[in-house]
Protein backbone atom coordinates (compact mmCIF):
# COMPACT_ATOMS: atom_id res chain seq x y z
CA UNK A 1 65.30 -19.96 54.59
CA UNK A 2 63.03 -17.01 55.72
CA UNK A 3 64.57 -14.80 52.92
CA UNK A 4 63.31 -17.55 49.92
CA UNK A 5 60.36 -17.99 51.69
CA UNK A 6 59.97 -14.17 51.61
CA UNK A 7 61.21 -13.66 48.21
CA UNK A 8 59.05 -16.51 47.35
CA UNK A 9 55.84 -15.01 48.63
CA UNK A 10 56.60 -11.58 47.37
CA UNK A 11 57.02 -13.33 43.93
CA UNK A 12 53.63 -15.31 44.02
CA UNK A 13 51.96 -12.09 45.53
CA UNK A 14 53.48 -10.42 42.32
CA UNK A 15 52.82 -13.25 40.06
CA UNK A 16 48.90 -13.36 41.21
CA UNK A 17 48.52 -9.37 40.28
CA UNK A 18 49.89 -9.51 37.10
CA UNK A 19 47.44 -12.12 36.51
CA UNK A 20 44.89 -10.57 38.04
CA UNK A 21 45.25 -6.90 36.24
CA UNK A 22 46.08 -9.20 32.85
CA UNK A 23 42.74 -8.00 30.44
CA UNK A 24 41.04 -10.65 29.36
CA UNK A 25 41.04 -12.22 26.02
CA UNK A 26 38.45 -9.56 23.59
CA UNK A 27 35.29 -10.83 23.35
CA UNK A 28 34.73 -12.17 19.43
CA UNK A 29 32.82 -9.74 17.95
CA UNK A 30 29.25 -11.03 18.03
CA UNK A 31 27.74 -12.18 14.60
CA UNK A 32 24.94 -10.08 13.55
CA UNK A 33 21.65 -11.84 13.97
CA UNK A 34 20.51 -13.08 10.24
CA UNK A 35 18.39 -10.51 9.20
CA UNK A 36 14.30 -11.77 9.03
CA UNK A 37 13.17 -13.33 6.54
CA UNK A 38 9.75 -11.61 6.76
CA UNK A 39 8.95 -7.69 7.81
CA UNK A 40 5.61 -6.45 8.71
CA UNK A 41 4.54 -2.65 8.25
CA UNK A 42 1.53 -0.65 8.17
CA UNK A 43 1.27 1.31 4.72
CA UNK A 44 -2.11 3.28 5.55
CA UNK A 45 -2.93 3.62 9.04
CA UNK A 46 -7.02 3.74 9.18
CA UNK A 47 -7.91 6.79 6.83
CA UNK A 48 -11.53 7.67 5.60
CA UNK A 49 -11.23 8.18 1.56
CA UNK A 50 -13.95 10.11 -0.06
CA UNK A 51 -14.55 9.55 -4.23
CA UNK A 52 -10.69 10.07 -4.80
CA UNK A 53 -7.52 8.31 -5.37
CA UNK A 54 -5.02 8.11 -2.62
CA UNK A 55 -1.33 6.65 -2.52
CA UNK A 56 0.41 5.55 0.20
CA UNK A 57 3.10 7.36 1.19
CA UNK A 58 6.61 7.37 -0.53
CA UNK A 59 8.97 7.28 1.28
CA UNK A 60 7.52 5.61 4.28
CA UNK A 61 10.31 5.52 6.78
CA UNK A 62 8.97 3.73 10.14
CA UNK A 63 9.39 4.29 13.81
CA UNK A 64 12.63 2.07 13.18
CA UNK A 65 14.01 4.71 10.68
CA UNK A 66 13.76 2.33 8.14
CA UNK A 67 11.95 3.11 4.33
CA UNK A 68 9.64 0.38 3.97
CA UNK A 69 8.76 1.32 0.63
CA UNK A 70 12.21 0.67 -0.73
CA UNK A 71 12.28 -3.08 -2.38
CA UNK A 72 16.09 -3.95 -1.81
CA UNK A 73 16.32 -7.27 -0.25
CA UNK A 74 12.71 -7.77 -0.36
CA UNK A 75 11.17 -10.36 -2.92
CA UNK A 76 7.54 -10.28 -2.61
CA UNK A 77 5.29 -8.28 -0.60
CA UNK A 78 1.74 -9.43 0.99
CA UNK A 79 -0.57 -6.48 1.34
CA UNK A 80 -3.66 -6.55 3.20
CA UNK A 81 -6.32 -4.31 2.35
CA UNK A 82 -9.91 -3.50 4.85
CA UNK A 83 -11.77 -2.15 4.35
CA UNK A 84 -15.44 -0.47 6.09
CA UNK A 85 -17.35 0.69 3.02
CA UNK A 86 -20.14 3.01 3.24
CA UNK A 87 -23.04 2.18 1.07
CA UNK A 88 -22.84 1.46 -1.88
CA UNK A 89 -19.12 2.47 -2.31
CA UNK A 90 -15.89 0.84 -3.77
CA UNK A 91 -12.76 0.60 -2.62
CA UNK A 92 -9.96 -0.61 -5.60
CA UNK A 93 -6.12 -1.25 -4.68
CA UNK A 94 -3.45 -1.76 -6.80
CA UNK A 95 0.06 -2.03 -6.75
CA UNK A 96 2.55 -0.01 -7.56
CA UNK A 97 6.35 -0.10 -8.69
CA UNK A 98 8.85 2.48 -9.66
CA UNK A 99 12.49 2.67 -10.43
CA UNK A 100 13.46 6.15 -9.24
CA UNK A 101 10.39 6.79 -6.54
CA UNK A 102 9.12 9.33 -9.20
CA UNK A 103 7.47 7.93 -11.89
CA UNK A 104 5.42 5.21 -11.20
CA UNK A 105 3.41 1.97 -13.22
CA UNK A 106 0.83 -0.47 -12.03
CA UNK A 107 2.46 -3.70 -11.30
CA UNK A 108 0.97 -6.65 -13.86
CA UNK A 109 1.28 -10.03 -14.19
CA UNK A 110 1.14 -12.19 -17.46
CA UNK A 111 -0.72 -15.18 -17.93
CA UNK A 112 -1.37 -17.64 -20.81
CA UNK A 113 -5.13 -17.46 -22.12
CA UNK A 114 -4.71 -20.55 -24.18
CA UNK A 115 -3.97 -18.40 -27.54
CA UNK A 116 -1.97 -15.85 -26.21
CA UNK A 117 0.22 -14.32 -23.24
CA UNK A 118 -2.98 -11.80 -21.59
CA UNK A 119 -1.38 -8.77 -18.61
CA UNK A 120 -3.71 -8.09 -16.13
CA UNK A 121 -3.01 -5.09 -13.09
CA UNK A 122 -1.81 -6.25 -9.70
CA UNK A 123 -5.26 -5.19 -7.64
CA UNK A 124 -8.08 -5.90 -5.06
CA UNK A 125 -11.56 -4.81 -4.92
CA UNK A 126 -13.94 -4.51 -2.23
CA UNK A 127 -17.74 -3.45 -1.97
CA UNK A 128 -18.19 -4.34 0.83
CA UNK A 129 -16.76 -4.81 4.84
CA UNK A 130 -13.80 -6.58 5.16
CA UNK A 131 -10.29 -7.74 3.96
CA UNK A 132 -8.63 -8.20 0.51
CA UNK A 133 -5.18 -10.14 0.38
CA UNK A 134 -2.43 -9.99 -2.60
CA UNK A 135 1.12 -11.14 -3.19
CA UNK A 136 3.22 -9.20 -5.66
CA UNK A 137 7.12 -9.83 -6.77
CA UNK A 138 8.81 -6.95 -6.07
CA UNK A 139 10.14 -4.91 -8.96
CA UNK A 140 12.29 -1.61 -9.30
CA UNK A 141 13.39 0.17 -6.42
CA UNK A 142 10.31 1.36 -4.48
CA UNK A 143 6.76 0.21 -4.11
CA UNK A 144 3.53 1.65 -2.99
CA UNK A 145 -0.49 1.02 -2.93
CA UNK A 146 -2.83 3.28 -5.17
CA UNK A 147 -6.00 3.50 -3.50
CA UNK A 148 -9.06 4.24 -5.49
CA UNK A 149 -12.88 4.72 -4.32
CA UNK A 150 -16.19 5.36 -5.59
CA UNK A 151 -17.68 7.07 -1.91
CA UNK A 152 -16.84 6.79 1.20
CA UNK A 153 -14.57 3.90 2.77
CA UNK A 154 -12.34 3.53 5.74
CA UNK A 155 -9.40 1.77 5.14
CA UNK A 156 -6.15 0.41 6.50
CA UNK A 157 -3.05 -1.09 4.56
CA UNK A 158 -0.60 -3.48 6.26
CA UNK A 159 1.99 -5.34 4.18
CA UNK A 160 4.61 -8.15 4.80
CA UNK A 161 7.47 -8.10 2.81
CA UNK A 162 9.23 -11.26 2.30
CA UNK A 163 12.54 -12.31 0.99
């Protein structure tokens, strides 16, 4: 009786550690969070623009190491334009699209005029203090923000890009 209760113990004892130092089942691999359905960036960080025409930079690869400028995935794209004008100044943004990040065209939009199909440029103008606001579809591969004044203006670009 002593040598099944032994034989007994030694096989629970032996039963317990091969549980015990059994690995686990694998965790499932964990399902990527969906990626966001909205993304915002700063395009132009507060610059002061003399009479000239500035673009925003191409590419403009974030802190996240990611190229904001590129339009894959993206539908639309909000951009938000202040400006602190000096005098009597101007500041003009438009859009811009490109295919190969080289050569680049205003973005337009077509409406009807009641006779015919009229194009007019994807911008904003300001004259004076404050903030201009403008959703554009997102065409070709890259995008960017052609700033234009007429003196001095201080400005900052932040977009939201949208799927």
């Amino acid at each position: 009786m002593k040598r099944t209760s032994i034989a007994t113990s030694i096989l629970l004892i032996a039963l317990a550690l091969a549980v015990l130092l059994t690995p686990g089942p694998t965790p499932a691999a964990q399902a990527q969070e969906p990626a966001s359905s909205q993304m915002t960036v700063d395009v132009v960080e507060a610059t002061y623009i003399a009479t000239a025409t500035v673009n925003s930079a191409w590419p403009n690869v974030d802190s996240e190491g990611r190229d904001v400028t590129r339009s894959a995935g993206w539908g639309t794209v909000d951009i938000f334009v202040t400006g602190d004008v000096s005098g009597t100044a101007t500041l003009t943004a438009t859009m811009q699209v490109s295919a190969d990040g080289t050569n680049w065209t205003n973005a337009n939009y077509e409406y009807w005029t009641g006779s015919a199909i009229g194009t007019k440029t994807q911008q904003r103008a300001i004259s004076a203090d404050g903030t201009a606001y403008m959703t554009v579809p997102l065409a070709g591969e890259y995008w960017r923000v052609s700033l234009q004044t007429t003196g001095g203006v201080t400005t900052t670009v932040k977009a939201t890009l949208r799927r």
